[in-house]
Structures are given as structure tokens and as C-alpha cells.
N, C-alpha and C. Protein backbone atom coordinates (compact mmCIF):
# COMPACT_ATOMS: atom_id res chain seq x y z
N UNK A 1 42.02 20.94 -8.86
CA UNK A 1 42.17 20.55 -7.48
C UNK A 1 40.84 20.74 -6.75
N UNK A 2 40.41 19.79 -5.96
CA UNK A 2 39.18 19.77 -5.45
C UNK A 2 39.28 20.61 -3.95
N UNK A 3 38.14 21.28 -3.60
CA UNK A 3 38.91 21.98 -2.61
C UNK A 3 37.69 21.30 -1.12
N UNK A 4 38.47 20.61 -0.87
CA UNK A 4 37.31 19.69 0.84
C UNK A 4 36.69 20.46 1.51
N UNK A 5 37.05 21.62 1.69
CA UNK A 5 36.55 22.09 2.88
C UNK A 5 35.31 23.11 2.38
N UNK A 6 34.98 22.94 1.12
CA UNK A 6 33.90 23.23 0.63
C UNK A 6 32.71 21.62 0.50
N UNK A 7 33.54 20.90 0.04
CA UNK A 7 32.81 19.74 -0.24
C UNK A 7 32.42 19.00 1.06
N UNK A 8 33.44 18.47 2.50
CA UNK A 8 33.17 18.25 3.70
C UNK A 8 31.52 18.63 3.96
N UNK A 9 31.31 19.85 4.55
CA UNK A 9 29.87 20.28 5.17
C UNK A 9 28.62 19.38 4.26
N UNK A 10 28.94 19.48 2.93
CA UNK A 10 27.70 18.66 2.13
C UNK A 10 27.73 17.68 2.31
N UNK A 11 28.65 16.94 2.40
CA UNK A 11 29.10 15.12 2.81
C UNK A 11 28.02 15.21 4.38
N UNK A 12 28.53 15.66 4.99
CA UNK A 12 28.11 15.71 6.60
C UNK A 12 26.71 15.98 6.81
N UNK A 13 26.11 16.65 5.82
CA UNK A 13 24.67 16.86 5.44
C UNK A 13 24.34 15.95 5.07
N UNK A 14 24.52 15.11 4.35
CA UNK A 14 24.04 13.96 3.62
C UNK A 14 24.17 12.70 4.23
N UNK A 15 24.94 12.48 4.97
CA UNK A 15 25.14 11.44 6.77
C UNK A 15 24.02 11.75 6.87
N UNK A 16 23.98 12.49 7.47
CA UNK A 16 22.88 12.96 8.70
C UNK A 16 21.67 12.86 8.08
N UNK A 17 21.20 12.99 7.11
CA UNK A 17 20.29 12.83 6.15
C UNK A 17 19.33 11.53 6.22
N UNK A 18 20.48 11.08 5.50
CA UNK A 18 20.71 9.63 5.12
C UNK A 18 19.98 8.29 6.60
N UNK A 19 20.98 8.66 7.78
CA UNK A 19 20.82 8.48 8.71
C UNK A 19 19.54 8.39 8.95
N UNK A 20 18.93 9.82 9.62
CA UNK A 20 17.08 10.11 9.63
C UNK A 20 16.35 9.84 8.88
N UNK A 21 16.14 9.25 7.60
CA UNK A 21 15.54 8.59 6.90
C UNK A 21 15.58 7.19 7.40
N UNK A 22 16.65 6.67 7.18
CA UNK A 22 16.81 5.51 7.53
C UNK A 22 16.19 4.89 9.02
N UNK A 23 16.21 5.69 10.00
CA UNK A 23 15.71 5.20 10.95
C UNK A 23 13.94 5.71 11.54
N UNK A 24 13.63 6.79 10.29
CA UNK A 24 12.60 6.76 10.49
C UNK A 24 11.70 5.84 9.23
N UNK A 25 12.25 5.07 8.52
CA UNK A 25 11.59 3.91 7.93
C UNK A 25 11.41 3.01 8.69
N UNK A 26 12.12 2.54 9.70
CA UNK A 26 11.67 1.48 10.42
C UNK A 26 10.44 1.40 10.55
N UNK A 27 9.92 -0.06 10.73
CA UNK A 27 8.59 -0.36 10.91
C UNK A 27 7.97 -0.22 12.13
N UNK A 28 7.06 0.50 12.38
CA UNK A 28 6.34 0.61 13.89
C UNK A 28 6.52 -0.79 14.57
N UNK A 29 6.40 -1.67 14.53
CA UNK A 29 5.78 -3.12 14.73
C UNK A 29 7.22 -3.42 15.23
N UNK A 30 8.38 -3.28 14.51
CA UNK A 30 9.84 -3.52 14.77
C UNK A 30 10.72 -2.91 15.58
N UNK A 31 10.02 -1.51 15.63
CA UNK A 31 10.48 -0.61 16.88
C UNK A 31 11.07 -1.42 18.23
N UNK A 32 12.08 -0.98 18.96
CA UNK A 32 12.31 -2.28 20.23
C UNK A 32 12.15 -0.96 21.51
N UNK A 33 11.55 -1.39 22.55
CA UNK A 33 11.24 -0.75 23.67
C UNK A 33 11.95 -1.72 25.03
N UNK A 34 11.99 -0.71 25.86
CA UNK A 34 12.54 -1.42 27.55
C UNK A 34 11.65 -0.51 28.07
N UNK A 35 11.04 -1.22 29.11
CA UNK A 35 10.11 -0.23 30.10
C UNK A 35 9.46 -1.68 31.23
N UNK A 36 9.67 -1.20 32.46
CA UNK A 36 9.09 -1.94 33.72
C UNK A 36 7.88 -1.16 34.17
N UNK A 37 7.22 -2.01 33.86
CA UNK A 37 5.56 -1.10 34.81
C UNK A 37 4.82 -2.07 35.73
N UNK A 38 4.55 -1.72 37.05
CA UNK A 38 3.38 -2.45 38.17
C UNK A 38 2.51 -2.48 38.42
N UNK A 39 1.47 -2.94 38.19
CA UNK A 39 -0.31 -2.66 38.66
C UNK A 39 -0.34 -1.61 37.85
N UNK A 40 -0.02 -1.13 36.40
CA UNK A 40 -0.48 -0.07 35.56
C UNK A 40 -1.65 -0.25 34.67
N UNK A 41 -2.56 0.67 34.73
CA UNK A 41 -3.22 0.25 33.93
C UNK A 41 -3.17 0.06 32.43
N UNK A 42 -3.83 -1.11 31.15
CA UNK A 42 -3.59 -1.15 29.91
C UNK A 42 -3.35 -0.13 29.24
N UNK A 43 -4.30 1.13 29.19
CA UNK A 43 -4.49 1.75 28.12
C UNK A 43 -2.84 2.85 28.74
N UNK A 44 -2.27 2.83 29.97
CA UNK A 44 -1.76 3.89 30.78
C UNK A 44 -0.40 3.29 29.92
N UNK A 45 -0.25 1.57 29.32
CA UNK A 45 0.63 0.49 29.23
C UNK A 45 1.29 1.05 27.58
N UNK A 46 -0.27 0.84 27.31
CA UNK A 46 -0.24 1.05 25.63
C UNK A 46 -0.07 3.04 25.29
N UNK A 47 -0.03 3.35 26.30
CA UNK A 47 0.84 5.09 25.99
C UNK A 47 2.04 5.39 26.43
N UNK A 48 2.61 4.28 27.24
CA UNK A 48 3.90 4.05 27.44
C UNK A 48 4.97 3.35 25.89
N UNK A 49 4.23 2.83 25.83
CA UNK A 49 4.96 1.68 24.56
C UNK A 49 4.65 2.75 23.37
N UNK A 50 3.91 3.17 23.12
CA UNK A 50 3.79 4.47 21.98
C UNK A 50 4.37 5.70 21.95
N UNK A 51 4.43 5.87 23.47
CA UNK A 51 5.87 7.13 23.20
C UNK A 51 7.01 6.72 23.30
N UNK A 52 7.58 5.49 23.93
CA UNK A 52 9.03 4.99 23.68
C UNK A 52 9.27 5.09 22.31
N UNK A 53 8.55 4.60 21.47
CA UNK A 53 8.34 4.22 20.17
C UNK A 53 7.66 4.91 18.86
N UNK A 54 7.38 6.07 19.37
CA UNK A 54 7.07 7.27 18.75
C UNK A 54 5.95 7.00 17.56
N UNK A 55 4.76 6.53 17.93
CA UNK A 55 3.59 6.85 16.93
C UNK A 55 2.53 6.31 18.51
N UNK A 56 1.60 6.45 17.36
CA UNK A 56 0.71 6.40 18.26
C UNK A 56 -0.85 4.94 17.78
N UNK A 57 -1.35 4.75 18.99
CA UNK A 57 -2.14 3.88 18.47
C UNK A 57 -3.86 3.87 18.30
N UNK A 58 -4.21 3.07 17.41
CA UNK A 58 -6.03 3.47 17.46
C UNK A 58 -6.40 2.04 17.80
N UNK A 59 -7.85 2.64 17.96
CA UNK A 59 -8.68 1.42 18.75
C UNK A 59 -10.04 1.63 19.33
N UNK A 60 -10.97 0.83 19.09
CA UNK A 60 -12.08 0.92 19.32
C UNK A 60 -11.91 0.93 20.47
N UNK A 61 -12.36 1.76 21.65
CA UNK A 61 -11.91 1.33 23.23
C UNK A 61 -13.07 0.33 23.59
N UNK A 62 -14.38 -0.06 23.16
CA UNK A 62 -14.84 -1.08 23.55
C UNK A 62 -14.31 -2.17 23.26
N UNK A 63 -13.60 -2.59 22.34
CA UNK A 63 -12.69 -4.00 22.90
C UNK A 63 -11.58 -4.19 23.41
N UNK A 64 -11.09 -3.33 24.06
CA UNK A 64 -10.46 -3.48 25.24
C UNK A 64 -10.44 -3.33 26.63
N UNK A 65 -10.40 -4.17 27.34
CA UNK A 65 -10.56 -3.71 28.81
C UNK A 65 -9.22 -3.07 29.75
N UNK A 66 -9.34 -1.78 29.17
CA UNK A 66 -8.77 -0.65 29.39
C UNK A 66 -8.01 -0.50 30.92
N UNK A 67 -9.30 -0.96 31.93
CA UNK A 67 -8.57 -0.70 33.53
C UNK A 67 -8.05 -1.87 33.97
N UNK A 68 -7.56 -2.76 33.27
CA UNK A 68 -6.88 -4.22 33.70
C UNK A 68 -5.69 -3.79 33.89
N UNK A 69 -4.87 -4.32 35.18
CA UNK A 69 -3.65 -4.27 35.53
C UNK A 69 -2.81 -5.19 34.68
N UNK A 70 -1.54 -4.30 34.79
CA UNK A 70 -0.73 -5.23 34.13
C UNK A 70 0.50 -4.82 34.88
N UNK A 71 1.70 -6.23 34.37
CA UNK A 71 2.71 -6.40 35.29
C UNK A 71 3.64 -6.52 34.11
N UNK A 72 4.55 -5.98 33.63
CA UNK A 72 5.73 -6.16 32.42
C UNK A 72 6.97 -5.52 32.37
N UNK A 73 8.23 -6.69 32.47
CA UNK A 73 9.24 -6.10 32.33
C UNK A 73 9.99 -6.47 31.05
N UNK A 74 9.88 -5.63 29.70
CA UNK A 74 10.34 -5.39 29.01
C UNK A 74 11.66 -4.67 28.78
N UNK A 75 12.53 -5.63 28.24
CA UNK A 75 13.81 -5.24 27.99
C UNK A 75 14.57 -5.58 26.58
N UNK A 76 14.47 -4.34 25.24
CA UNK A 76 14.56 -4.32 23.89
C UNK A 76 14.18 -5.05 23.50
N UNK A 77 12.92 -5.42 23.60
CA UNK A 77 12.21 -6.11 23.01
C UNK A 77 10.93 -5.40 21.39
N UNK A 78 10.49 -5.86 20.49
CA UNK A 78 9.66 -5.08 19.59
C UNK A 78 8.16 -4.63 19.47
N UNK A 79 7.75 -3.65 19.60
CA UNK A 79 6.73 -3.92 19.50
C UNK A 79 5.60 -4.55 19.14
N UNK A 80 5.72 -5.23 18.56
CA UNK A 80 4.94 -6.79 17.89
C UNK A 80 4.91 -7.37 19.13
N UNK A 81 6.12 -7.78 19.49
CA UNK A 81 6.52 -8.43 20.95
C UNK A 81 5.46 -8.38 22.00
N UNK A 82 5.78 -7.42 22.36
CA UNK A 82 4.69 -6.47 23.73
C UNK A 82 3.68 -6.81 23.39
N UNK A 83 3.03 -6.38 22.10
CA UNK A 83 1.50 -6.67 22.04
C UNK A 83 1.21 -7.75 21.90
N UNK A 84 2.29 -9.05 21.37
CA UNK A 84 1.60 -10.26 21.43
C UNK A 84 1.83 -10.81 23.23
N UNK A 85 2.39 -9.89 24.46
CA UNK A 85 2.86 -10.21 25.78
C UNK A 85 1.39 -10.20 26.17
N UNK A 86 1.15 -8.30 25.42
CA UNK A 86 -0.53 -8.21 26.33
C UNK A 86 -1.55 -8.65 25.80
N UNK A 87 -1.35 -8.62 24.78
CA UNK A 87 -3.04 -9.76 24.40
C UNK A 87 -2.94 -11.17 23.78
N UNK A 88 -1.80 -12.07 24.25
CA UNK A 88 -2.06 -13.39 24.05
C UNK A 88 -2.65 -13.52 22.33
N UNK A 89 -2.27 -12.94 21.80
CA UNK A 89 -2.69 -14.00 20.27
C UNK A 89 -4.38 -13.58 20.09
N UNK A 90 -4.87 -12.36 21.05
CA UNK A 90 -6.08 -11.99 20.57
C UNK A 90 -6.46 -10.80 19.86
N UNK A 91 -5.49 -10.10 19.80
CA UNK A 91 -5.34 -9.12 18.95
C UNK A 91 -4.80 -9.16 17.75
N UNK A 92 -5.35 -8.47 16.76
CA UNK A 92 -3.95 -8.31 15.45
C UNK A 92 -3.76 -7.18 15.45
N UNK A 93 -2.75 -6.59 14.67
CA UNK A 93 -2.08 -4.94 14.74
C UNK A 93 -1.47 -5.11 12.96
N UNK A 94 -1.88 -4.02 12.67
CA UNK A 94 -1.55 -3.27 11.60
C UNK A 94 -1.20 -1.80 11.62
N UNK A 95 -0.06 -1.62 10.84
CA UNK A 95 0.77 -0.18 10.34
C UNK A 95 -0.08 0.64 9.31
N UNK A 96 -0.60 1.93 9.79
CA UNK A 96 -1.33 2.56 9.22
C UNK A 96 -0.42 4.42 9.27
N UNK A 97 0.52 4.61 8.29
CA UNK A 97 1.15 6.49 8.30
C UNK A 97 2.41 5.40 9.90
N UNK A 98 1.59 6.66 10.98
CA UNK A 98 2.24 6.71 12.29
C UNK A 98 1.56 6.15 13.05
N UNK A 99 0.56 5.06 12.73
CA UNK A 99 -0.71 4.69 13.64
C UNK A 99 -0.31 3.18 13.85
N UNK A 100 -0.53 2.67 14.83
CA UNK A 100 -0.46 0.55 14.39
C UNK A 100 -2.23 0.41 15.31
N UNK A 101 -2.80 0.08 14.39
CA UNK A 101 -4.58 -0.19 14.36
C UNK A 101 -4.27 -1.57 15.17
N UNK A 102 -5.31 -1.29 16.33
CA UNK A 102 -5.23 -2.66 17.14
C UNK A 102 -6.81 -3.15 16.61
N UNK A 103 -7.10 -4.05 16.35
CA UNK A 103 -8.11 -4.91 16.13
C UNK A 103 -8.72 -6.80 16.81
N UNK A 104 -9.82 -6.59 17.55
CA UNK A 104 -10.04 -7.84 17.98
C UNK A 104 -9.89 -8.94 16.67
N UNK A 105 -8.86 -10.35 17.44
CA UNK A 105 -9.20 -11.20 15.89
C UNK A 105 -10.47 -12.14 16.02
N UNK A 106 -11.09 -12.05 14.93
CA UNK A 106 -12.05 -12.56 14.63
C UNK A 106 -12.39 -14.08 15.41
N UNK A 107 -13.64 -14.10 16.31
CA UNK A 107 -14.05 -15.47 16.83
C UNK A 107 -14.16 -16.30 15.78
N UNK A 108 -13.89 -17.73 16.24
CA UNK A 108 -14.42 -18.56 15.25
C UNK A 108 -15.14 -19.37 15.75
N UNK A 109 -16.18 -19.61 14.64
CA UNK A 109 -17.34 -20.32 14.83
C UNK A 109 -17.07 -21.67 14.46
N UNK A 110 -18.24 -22.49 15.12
CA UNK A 110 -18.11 -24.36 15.45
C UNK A 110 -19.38 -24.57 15.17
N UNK A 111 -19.46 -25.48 14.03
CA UNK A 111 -21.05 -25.72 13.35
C UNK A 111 -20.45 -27.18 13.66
N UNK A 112 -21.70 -27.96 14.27
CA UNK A 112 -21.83 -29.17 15.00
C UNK A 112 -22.93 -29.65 13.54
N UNK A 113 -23.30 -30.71 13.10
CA UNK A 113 -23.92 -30.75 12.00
C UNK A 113 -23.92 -32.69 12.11
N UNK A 114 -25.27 -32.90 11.88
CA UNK A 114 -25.53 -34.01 11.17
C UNK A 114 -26.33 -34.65 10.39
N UNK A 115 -25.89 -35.47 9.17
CA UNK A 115 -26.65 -35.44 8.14
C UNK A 115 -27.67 -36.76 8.24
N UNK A 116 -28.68 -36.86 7.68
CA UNK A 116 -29.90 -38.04 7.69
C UNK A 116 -30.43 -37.93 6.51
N UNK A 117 -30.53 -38.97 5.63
CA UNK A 117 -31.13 -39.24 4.04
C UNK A 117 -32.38 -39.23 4.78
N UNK A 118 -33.38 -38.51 3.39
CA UNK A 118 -34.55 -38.30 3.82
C UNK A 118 -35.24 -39.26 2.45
N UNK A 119 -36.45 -39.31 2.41
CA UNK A 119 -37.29 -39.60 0.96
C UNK A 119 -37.25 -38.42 -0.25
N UNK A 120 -37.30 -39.05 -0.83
CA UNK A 120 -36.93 -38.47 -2.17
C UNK A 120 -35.81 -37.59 -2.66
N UNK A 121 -34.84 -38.11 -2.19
CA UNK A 121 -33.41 -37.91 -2.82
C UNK A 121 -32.83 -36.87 -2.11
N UNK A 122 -33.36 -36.64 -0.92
CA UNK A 122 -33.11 -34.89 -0.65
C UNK A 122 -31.79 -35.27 1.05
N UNK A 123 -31.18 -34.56 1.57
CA UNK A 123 -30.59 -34.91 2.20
C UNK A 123 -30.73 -33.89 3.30
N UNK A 124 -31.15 -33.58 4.60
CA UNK A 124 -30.86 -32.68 5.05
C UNK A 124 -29.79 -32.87 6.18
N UNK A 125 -28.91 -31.39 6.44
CA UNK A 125 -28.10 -31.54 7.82
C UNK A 125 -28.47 -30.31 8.78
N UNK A 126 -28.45 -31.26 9.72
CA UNK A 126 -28.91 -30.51 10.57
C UNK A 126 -27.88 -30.12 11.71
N UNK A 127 -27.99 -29.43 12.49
CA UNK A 127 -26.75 -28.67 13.62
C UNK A 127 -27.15 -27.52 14.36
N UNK A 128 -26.32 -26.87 15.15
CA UNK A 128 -26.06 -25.53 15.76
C UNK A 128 -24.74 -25.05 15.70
N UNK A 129 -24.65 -23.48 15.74
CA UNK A 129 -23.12 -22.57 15.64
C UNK A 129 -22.98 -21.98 17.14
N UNK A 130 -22.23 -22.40 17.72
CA UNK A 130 -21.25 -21.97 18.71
C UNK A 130 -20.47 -21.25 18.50
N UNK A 131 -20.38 -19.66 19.38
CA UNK A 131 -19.21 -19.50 19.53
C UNK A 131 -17.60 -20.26 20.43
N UNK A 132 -17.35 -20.23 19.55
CA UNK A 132 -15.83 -21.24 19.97
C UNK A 132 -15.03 -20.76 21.45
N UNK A 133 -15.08 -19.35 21.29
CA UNK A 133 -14.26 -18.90 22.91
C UNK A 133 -15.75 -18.84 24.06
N UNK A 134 -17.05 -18.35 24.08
CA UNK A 134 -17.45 -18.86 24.78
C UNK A 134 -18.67 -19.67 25.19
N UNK A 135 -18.91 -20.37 23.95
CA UNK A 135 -19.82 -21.51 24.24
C UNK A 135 -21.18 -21.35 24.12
N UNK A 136 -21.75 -20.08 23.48
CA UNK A 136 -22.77 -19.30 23.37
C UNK A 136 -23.26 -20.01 21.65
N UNK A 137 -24.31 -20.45 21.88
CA UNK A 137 -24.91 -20.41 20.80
C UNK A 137 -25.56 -19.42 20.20
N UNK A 138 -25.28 -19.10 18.45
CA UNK A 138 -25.58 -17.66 18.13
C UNK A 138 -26.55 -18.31 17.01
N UNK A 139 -27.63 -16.67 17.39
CA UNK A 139 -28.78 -17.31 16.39
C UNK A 139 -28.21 -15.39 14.58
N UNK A 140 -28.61 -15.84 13.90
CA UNK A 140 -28.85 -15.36 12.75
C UNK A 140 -27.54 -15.59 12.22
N UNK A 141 -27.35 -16.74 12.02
CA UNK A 141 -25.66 -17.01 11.45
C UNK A 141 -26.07 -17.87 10.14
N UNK A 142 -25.78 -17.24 9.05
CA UNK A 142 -25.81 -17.51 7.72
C UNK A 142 -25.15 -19.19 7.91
N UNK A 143 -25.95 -20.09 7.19
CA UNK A 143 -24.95 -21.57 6.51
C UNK A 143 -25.54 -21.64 5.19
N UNK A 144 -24.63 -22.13 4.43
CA UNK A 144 -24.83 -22.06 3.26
C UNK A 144 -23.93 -23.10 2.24
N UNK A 145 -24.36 -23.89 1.51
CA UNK A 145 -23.89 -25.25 0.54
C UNK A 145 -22.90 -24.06 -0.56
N UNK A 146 -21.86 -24.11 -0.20
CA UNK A 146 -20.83 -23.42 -1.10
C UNK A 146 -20.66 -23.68 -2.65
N UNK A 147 -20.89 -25.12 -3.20
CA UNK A 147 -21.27 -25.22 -4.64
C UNK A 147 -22.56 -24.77 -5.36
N UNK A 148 -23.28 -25.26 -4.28
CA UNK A 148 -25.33 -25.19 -5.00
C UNK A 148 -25.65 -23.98 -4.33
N UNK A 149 -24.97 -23.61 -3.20
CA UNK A 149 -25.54 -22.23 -3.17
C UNK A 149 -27.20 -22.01 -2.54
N UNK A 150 -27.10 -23.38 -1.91
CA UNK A 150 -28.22 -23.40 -0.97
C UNK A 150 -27.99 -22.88 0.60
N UNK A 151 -28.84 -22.31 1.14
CA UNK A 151 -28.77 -21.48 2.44
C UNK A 151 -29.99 -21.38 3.39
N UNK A 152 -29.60 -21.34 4.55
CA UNK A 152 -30.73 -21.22 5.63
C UNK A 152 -29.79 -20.06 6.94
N UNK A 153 -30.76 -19.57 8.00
CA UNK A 153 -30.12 -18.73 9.17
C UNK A 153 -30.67 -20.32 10.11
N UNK A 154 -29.62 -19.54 10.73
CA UNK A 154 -29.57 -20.34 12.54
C UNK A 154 -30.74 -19.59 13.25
N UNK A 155 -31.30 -20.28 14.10
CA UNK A 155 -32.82 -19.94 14.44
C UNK A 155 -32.17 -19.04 16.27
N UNK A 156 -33.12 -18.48 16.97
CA UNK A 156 -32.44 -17.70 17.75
C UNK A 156 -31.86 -18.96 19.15
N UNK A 157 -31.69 -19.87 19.15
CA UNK A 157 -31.04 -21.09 19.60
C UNK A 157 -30.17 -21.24 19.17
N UNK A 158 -29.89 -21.00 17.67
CA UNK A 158 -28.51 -21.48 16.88
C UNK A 158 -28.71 -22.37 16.19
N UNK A 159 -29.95 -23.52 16.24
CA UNK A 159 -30.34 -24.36 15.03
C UNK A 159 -30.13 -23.97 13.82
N UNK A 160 -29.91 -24.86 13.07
CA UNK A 160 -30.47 -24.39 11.68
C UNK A 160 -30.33 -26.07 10.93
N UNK A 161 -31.14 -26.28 9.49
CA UNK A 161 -31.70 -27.33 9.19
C UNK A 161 -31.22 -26.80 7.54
N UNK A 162 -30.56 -27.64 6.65
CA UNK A 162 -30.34 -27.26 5.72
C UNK A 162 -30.50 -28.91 4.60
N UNK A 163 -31.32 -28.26 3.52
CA UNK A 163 -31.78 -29.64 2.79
C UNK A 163 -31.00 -29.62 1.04
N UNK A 164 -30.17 -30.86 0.96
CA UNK A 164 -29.18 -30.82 -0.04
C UNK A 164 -30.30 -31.80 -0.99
N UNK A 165 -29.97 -31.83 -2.08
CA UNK A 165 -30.30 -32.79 -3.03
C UNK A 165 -29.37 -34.12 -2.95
N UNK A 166 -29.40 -35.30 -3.37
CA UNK A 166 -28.40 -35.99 -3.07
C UNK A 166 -27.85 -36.15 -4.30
N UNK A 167 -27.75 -35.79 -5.55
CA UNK A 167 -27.08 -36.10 -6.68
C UNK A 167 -25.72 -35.28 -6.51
N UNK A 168 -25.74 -34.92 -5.70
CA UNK A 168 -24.26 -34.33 -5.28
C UNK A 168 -23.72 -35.29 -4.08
N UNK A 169 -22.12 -35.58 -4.43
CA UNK A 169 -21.24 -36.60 -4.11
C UNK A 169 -20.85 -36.14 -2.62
N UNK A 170 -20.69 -34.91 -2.33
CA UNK A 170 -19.73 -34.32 -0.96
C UNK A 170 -20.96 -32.66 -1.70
N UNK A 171 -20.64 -31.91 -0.25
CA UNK A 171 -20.99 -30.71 -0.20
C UNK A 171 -20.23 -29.97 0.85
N UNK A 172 -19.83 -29.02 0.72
CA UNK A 172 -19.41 -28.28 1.81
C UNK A 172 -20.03 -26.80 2.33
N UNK A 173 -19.87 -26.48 3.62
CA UNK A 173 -20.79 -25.57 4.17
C UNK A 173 -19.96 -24.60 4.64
N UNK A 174 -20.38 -23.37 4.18
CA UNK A 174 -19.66 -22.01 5.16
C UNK A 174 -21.02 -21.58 5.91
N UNK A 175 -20.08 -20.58 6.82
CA UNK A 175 -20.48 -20.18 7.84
C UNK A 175 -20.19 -19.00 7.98
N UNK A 176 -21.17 -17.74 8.42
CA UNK A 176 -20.72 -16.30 8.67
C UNK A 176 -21.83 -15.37 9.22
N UNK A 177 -21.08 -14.54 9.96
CA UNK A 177 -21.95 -13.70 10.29
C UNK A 177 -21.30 -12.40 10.68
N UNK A 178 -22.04 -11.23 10.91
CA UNK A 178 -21.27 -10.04 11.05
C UNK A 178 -20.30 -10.02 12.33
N UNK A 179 -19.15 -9.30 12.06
CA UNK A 179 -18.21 -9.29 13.62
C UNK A 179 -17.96 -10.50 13.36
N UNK A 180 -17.91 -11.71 12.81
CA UNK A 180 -17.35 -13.20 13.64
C UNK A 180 -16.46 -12.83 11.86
């Protein structure tokens, strides 16, 4: 005969257990928060949403502009949510332990480029790299013929002049530079 009232308390341990595991797997990012804030400041925003939600967040504080007001009424909504409310699709966030790493996403660059057959078989293209959000031409930006593995920098204007052979049918060009 089994006797319950020995076995009960361990059952009830193991709920409860079970339970706190379970809800501390949840994913930071999935966490759901409610909170109304007025003229608060970001960073005052982003320590609100981290203690509803119990971890905490990192971040270079130079890319964020920290004393910007903000206006948000959040109601169970996830944290993914919120952060795509406050930074519009310019941030990405990653789950790091108890941490979600905020990171600027990467600008992208706009190489303007045109090509002119030259004498003796050689082809050069020529262009400038823009940054895409604000219109700034950037000089020391690597281009480079991705098959042949030919390369030149953007001059401190953003020019740059790159000379192909023409026995090649199509060529294609990357583009990079540090931070972008």
C-alpha cells in the first residue's frame, strides 16, 4: 500500500520545480511587458522594460541617443516588440546568459559605378560609395572584383577607379569597410 501523504509533499516539489524552470527558460526577447511612460527619457525607457522583464541590457552608450524623449503605451506586448517600437528597424538585439546586446544595424553602402572600354582589352569602372542613410560620401572603402580579386580604396571624396581585363564575361564588385 502506497502511503500519499509521504509521496504528496515530493509531487508538490516537483510542480513547483518544474514550473520555475519552465518560466525561467523563456526567451528574453519573448518576455511580454505593459508599462505607460511620458517625456521619459530612453535609457530611463530601456530600465523600465528590463526590470519588468528581469535581465538586463548592454550597449555601447555612444550609439544611442540616450536623452531622447519618448512617449509609449505598452500593453503585453514582447520585448522584441518594444525595441522594434523604439528604434524603428535600426537596431538588432541578441540574447546573451541574462543580457539582450543592443547593436546598431549595419549602414549600407551605395556604389554608383560606370563602366567605359578602354584600349587594350582592359575595362575600367569607375564610381563613388555613399553612405545610404546619410548621403555622405566615404573615402577608404575597399572595392574589389570578387572573382579576379582585383581591388582599389575610395579616394578621400569616395572615388575610386577600378581596371578589369575584358576576357571576363560579367564581374562583380563588393564593397566594405570597417563599422559599415
Amino acid at each position: 500500500m502506497v502511503k500519499w501523504n509521504r509521496i504528496w509533499p515530493g509531487c508538490i516539489i516537483l510542480v513547483l520545480l518544474f514550473c520555475t524552470l519552465s518560466s525561467s527558460a523563456q526567451r528574453i526577447l519573448d518576455r511580454r511587458v505593459s508599462f505607460n511612460v511620458n517625456r521619459q527619457r530612453l535609457d530611463d525607457v530601456l530600465a523600465i522594460v528590463s526590470n519588468k522583464a528581469n535581465f538586463s541590457f548592454s550597449y555601447n552608450s555612444n550609439i544611442l541617443k540616450r536623452d531622447s524623449l519618448v512617449n509609449l503605451s505598452i500593453d503585453n506586448k514582447t520585448v522584441r516588440q518594444v525595441l522594434d517600437l523604439l528604434f524603428n528597424g535600426n537596431y538588432e538585439y541578441k540574447e546573451s546568459g541574462n543580457y539582450v546586446i543592443l547593436r546598431r544595424v549595419s549602414l549600407q553602402l551605395t556604389t554608383v559605378t560606370k563602366t567605359t572600354p578602354a584600349e587594350e582589352k582592359i575595362y575600367t569602372i569607375s564610381g563613388y560609395v555613399v553612405n545610404s542613410e546619410t548621403g555622405e560620401r566615404l573615402s577608404n572603402v575597399s572595392i574589389y572584383e570578387t572573382n579576379h580579386l582585383t581591388s582599389t580604396l575610395t579616394d578621400e571624396n569616395g572615388n575610386f577607379t577600378l581596371k578589369l581585363k575584358d576576357k571576363y564575361q560579367t564581374s562583380s564588385l563588393a564593397v566594405s569597410r570597417d563599422t559599415y
